[in-house]
C-alpha atoms as a PDB file:
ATOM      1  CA  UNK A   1      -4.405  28.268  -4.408  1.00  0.00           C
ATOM      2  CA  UNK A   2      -7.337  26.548  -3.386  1.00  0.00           C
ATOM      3  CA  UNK A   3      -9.534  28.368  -0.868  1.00  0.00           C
ATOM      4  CA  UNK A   4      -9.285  25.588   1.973  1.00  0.00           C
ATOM      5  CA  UNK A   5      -5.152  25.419   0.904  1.00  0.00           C
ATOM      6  CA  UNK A   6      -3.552  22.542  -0.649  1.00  0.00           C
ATOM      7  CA  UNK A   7      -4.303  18.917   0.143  1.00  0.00           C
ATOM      8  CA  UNK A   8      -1.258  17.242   2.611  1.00  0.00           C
ATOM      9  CA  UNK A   9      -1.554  14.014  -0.003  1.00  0.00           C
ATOM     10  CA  UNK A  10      -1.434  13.817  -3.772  1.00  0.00           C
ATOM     11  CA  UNK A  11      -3.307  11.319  -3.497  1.00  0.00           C
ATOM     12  CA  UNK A  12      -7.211  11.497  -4.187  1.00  0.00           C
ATOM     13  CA  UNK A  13      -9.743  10.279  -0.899  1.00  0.00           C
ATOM     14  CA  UNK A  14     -10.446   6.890  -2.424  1.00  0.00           C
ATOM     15  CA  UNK A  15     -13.323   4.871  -0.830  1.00  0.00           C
ATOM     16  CA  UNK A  16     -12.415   1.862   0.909  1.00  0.00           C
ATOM     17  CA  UNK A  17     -14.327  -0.324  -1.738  1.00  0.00           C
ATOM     18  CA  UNK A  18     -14.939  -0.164  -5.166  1.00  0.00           C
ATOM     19  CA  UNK A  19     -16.132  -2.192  -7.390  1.00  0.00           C
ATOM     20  CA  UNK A  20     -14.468  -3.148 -11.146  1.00  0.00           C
ATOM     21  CA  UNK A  21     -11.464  -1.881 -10.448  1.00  0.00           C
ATOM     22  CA  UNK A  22      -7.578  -4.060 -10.071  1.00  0.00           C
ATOM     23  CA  UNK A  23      -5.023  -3.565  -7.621  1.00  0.00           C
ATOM     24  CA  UNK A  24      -2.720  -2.958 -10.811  1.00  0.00           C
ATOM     25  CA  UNK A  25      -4.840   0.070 -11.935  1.00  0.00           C
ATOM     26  CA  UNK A  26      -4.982   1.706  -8.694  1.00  0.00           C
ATOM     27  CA  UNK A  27      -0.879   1.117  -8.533  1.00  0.00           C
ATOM     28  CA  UNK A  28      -1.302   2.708 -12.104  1.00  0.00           C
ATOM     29  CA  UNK A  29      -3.230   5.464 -10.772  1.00  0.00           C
ATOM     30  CA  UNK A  30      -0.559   6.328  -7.986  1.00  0.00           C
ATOM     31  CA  UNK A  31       2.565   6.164  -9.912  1.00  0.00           C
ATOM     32  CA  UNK A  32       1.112   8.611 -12.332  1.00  0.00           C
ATOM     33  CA  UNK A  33       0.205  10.847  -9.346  1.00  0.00           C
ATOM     34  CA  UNK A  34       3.653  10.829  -8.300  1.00  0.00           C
ATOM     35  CA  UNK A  35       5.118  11.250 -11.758  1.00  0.00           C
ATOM     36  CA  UNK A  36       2.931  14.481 -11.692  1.00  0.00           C
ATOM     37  CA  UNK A  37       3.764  15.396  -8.280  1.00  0.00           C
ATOM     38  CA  UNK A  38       7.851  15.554  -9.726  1.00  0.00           C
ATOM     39  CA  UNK A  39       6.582  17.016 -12.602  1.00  0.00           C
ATOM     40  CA  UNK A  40       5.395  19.779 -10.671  1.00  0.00           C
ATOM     41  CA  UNK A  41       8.167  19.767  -8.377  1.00  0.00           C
ATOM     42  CA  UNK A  42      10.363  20.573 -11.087  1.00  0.00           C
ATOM     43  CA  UNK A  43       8.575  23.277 -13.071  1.00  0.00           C
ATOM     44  CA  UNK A  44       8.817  25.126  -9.057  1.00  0.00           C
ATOM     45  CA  UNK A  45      12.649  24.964  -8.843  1.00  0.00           C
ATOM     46  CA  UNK A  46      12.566  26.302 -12.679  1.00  0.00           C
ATOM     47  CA  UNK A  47      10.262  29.246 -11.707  1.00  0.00           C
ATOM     48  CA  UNK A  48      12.500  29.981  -8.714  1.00  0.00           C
ATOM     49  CA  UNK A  49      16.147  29.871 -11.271  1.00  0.00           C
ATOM     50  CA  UNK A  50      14.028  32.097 -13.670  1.00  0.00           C
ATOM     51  CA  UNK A  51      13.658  34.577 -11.536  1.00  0.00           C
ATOM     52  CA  UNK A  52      15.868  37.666 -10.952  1.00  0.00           C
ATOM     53  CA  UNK A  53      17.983  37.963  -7.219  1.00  0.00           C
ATOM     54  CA  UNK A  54      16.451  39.995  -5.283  1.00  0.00           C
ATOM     55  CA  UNK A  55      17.672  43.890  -4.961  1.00  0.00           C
ATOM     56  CA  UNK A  56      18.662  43.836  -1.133  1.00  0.00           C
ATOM     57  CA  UNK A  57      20.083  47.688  -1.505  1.00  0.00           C
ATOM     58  CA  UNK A  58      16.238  48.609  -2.396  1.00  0.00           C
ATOM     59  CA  UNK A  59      15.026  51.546  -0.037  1.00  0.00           C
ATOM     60  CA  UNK A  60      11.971  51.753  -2.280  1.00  0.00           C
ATOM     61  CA  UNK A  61      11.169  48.927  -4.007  1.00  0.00           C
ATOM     62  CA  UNK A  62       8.864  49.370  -7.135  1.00  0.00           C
ATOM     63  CA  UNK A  63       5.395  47.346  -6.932  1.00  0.00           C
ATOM     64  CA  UNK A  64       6.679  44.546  -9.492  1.00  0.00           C
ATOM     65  CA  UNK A  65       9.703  44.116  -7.212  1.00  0.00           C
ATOM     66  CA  UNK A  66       7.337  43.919  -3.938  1.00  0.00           C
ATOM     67  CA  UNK A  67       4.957  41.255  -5.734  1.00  0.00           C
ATOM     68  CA  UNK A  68       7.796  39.154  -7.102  1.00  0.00           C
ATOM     69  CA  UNK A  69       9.384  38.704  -3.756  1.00  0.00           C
ATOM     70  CA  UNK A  70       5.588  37.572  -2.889  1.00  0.00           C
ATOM     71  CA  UNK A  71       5.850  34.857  -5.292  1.00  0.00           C
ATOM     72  CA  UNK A  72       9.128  34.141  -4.540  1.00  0.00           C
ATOM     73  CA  UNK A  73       8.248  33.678  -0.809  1.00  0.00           C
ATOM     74  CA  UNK A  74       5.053  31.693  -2.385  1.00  0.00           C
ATOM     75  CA  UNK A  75       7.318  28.968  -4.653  1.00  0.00           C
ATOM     76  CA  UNK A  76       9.647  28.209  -1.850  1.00  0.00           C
ATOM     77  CA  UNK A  77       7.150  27.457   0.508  1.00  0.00           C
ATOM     78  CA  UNK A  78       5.327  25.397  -2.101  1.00  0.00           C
ATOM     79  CA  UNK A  79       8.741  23.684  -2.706  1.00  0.00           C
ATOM     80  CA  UNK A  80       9.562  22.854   0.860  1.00  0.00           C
ATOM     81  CA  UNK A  81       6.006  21.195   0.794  1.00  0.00           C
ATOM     82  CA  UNK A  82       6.333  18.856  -2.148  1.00  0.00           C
ATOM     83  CA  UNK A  83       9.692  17.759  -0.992  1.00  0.00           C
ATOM     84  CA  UNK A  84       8.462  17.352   2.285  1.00  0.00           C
ATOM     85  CA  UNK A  85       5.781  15.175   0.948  1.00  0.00           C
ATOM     86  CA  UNK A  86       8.094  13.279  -1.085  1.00  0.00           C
ATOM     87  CA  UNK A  87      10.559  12.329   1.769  1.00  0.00           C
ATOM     88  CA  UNK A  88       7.638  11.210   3.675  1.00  0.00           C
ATOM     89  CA  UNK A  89       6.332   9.000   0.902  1.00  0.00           C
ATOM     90  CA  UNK A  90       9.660   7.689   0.026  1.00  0.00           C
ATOM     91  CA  UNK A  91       9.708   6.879   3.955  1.00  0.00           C
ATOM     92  CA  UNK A  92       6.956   4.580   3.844  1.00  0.00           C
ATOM     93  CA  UNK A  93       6.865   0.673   2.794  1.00  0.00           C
ATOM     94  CA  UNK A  94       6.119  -0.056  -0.635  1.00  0.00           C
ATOM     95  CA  UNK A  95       3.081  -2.248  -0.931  1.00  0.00           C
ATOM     96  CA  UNK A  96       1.968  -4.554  -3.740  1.00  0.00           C
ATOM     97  CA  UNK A  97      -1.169  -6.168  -3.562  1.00  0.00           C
ATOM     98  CA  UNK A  98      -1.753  -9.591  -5.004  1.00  0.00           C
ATOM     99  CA  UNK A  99      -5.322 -10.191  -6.350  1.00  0.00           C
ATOM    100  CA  UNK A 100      -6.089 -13.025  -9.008  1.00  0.00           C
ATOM    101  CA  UNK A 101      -5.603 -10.511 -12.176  1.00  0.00           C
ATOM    102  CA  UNK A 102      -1.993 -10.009 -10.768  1.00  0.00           C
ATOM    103  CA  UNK A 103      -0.109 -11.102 -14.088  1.00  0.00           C
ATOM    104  CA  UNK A 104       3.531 -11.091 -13.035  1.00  0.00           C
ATOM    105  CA  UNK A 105       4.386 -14.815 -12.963  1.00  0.00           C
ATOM    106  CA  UNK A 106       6.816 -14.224  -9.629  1.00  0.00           C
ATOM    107  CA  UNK A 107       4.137 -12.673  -7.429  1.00  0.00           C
ATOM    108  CA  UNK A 108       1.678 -15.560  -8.869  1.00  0.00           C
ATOM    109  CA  UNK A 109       4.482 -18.126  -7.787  1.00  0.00           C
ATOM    110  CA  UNK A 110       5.622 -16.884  -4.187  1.00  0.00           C
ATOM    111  CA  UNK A 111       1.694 -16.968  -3.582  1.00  0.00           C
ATOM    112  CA  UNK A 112       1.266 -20.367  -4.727  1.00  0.00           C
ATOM    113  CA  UNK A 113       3.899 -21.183  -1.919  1.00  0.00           C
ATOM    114  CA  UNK A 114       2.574 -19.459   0.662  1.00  0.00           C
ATOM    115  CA  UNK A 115      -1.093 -20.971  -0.539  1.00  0.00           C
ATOM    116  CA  UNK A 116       0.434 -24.349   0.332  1.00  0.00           C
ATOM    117  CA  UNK A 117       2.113 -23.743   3.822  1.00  0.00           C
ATOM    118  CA  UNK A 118      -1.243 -22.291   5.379  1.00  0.00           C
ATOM    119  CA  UNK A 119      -3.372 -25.259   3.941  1.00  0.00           C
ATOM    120  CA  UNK A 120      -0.206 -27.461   5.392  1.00  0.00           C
ATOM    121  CA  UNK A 121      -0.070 -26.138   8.614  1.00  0.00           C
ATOM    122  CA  UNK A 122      -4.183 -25.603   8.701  1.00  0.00           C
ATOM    123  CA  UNK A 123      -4.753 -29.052   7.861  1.00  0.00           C
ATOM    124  CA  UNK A 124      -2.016 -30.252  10.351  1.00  0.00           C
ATOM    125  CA  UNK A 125      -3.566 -28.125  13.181  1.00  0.00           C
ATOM    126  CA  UNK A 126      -7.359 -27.740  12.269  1.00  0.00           C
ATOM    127  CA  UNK A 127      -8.975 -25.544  14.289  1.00  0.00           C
ATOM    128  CA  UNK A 128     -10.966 -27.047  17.373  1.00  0.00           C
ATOM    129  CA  UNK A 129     -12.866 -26.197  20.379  1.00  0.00           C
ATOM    130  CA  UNK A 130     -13.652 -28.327  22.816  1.00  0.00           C
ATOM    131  CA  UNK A 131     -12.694 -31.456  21.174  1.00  0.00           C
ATOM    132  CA  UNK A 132     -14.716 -30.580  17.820  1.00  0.00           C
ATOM    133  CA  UNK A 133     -13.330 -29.804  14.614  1.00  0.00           C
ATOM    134  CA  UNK A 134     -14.346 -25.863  13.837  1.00  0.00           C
ATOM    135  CA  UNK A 135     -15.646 -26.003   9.777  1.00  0.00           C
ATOM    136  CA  UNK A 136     -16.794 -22.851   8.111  1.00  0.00           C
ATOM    137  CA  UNK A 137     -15.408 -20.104   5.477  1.00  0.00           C
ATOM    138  CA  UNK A 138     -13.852 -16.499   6.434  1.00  0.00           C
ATOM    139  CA  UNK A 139     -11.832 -14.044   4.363  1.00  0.00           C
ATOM    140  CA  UNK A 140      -8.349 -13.059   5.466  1.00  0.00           C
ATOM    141  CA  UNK A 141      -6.070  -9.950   4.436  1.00  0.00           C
ATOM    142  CA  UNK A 142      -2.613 -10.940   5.057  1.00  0.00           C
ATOM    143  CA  UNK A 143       0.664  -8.597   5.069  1.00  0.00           C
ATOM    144  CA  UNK A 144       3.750 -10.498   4.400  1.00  0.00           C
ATOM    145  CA  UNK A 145       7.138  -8.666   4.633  1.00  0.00           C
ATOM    146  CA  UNK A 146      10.292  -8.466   2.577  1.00  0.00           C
ATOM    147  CA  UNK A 147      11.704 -11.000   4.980  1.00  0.00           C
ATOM    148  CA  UNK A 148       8.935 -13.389   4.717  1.00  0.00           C
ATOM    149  CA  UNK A 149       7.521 -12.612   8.425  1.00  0.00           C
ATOM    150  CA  UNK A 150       3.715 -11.731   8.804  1.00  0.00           C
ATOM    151  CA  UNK A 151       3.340  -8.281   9.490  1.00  0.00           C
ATOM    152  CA  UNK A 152      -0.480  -8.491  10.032  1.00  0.00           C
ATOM    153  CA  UNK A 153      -3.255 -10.524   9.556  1.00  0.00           C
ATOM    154  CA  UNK A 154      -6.892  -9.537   9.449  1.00  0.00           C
ATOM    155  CA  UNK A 155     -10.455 -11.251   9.249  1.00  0.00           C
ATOM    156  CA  UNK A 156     -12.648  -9.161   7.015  1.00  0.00           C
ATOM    157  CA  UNK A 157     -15.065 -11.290   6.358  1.00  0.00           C
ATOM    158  CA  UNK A 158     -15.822 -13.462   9.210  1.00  0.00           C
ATOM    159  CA  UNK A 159     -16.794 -17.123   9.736  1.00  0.00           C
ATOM    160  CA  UNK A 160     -19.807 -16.695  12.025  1.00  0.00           C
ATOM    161  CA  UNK A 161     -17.482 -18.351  14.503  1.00  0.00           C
ATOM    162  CA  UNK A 162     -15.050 -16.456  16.579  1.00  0.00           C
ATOM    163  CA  UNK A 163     -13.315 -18.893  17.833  1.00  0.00           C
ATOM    164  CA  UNK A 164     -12.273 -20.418  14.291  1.00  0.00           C
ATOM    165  CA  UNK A 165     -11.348 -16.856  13.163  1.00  0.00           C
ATOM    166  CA  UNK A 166      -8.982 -16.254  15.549  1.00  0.00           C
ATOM    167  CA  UNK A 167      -7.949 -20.021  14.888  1.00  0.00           C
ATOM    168  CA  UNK A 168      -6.992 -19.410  11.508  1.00  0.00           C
ATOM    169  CA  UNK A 169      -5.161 -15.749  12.468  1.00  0.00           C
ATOM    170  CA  UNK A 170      -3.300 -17.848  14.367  1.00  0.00           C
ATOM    171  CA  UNK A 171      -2.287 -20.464  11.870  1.00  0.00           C
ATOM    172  CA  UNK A 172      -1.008 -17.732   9.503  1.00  0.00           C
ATOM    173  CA  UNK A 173       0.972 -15.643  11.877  1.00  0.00           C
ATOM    174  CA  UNK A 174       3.179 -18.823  13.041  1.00  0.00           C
ATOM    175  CA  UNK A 175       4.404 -19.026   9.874  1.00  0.00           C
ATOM    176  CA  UNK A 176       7.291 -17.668   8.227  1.00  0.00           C
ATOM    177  CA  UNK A 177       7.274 -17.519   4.218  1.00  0.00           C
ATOM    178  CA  UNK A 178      10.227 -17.193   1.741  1.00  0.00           C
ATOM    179  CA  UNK A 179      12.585 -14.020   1.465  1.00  0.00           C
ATOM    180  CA  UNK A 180      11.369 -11.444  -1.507  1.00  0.00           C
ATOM    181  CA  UNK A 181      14.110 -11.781  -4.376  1.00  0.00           C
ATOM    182  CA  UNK A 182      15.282  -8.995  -6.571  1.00  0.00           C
ATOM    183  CA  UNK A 183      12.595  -8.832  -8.792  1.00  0.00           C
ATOM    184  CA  UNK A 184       9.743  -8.420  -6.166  1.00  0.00           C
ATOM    185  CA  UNK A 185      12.175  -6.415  -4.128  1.00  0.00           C
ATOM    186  CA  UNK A 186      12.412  -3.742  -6.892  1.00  0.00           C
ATOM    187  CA  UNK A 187       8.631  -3.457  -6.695  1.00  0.00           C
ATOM    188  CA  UNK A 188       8.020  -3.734  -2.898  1.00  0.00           C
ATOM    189  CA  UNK A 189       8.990  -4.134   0.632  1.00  0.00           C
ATOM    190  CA  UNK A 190       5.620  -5.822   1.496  1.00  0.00           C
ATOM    191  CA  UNK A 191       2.732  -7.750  -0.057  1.00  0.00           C
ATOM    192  CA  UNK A 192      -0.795  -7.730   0.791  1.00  0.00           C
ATOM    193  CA  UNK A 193      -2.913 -10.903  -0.182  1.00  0.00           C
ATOM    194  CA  UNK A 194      -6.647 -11.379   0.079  1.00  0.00           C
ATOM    195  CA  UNK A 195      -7.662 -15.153   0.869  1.00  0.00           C
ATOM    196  CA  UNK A 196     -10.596 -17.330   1.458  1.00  0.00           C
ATOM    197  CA  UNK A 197      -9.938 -19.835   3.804  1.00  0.00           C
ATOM    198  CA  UNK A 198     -12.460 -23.052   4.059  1.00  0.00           C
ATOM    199  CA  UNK A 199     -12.022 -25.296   6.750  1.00  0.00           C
ATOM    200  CA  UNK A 200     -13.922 -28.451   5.654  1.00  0.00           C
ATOM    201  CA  UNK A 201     -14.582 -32.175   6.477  1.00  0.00           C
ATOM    202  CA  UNK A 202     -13.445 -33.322   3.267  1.00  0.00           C
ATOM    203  CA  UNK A 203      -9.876 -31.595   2.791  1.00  0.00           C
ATOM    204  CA  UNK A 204      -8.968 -29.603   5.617  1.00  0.00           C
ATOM    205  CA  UNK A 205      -7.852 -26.314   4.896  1.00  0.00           C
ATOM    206  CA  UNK A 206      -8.441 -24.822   1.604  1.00  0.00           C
ATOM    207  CA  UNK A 207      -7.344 -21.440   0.407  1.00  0.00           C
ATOM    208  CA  UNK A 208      -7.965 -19.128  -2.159  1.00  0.00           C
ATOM    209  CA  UNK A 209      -7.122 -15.830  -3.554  1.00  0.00           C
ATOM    210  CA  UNK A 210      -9.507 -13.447  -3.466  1.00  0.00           C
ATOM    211  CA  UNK A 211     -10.191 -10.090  -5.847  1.00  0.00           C
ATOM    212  CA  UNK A 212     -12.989  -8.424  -3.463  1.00  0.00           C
END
């Protein structure tokens, strides 16, 4: 009933940053959302079974009958919104996001093996340009799928050196990681990882997981 109308999302604006806070409370924060969201969803259809039929024979219909067909006309449209809004969400990819506070011990492992095949393949095929090893540190945001295919990768915090950040993009989208088994697959149909990447004369490619 809000002057401007209702928001299309349940969902707070969030900023793209913040500070303190764990991908597990924000996946908190939404689940709760949507738990209210079917909360509300339900208390609508209740209103609208509560509610008399309407009198269709009516030539003159008293001013109680005239403003409960108002709010009648009012629920359903409310309804077909939420349950619009819920097919659409329910459309979308779940996402988990892996950040070093992420406790369950499956996420932790399939990380620890995609961890290794980067530094593998980095160290194997360590970034050059022309004919001199490219060293330096970036941040990388990386979208693995179900299927273990790289959906995405992006460079958020770059090297200084555009050549070795595309380099490294490169490195992780010719890979292919493992297939999601039934336990992350009841969570999510994708998982989003944060890494530092260090590309080093001593070791080759190191990675870690990052929180920011």
């Amino acid at each position: 009933d809000a002057e401007k109308g209702r928001a299309t999302s349940p969902l707070p604006p969030q900023p793209t940053a913040r500070m303190g806070e764990t991908p597990e409370e924000d996946e908190r924060m939404i689940e709760a959302l949507k738990e209210r969201q079917s909360q509300i969803l339900a208390q609508v259809k209740q209103q609208l079974a509560s509610m008399p039929p309407p009198d269709l024979q009516a030539v003159n219909p008293s001013p109680e009958s005239v403003e409960r067909e108002q709010r009648r006309q009012l629920l359903t449209k409310l309804l077909a919104e939420i349950e619009k809004r819920i097919n659409e969400e329910n459309a979308r990819p779940r996402k988990r996001y892996v950040s070093p506070s992420t406790r369950e011990e499956v996420y932790a492992i399939y990380y620890d093996e995609l961890r290794r095949k980067i530094e593998d393949r980095g160290t194997a095929n360590f970034p050059e340009a022309g004919g001199r090893k490219l060293y330096g540190e970036l941040t990388m945001v990386i979208t693995v799928n179900h299927t273990g295919g790289v959906l995405s990768t992006e460079v958020v915090q770059p090297s200084g050196n555009p050549t070795l950040d595309r380099r490294a993009e490169s490195i992780v989208r010719g890979l292919s990681f493992g297939v999601f088994n039934e336990a992350m697959r009841r969570r999510a149909d994708q998982i989003v990882v944060v890494s530092r990447f260090r590309f080093t004369r001593e070791a080759g490619l190191q990675t870690q997981m990052s929180g920011q």
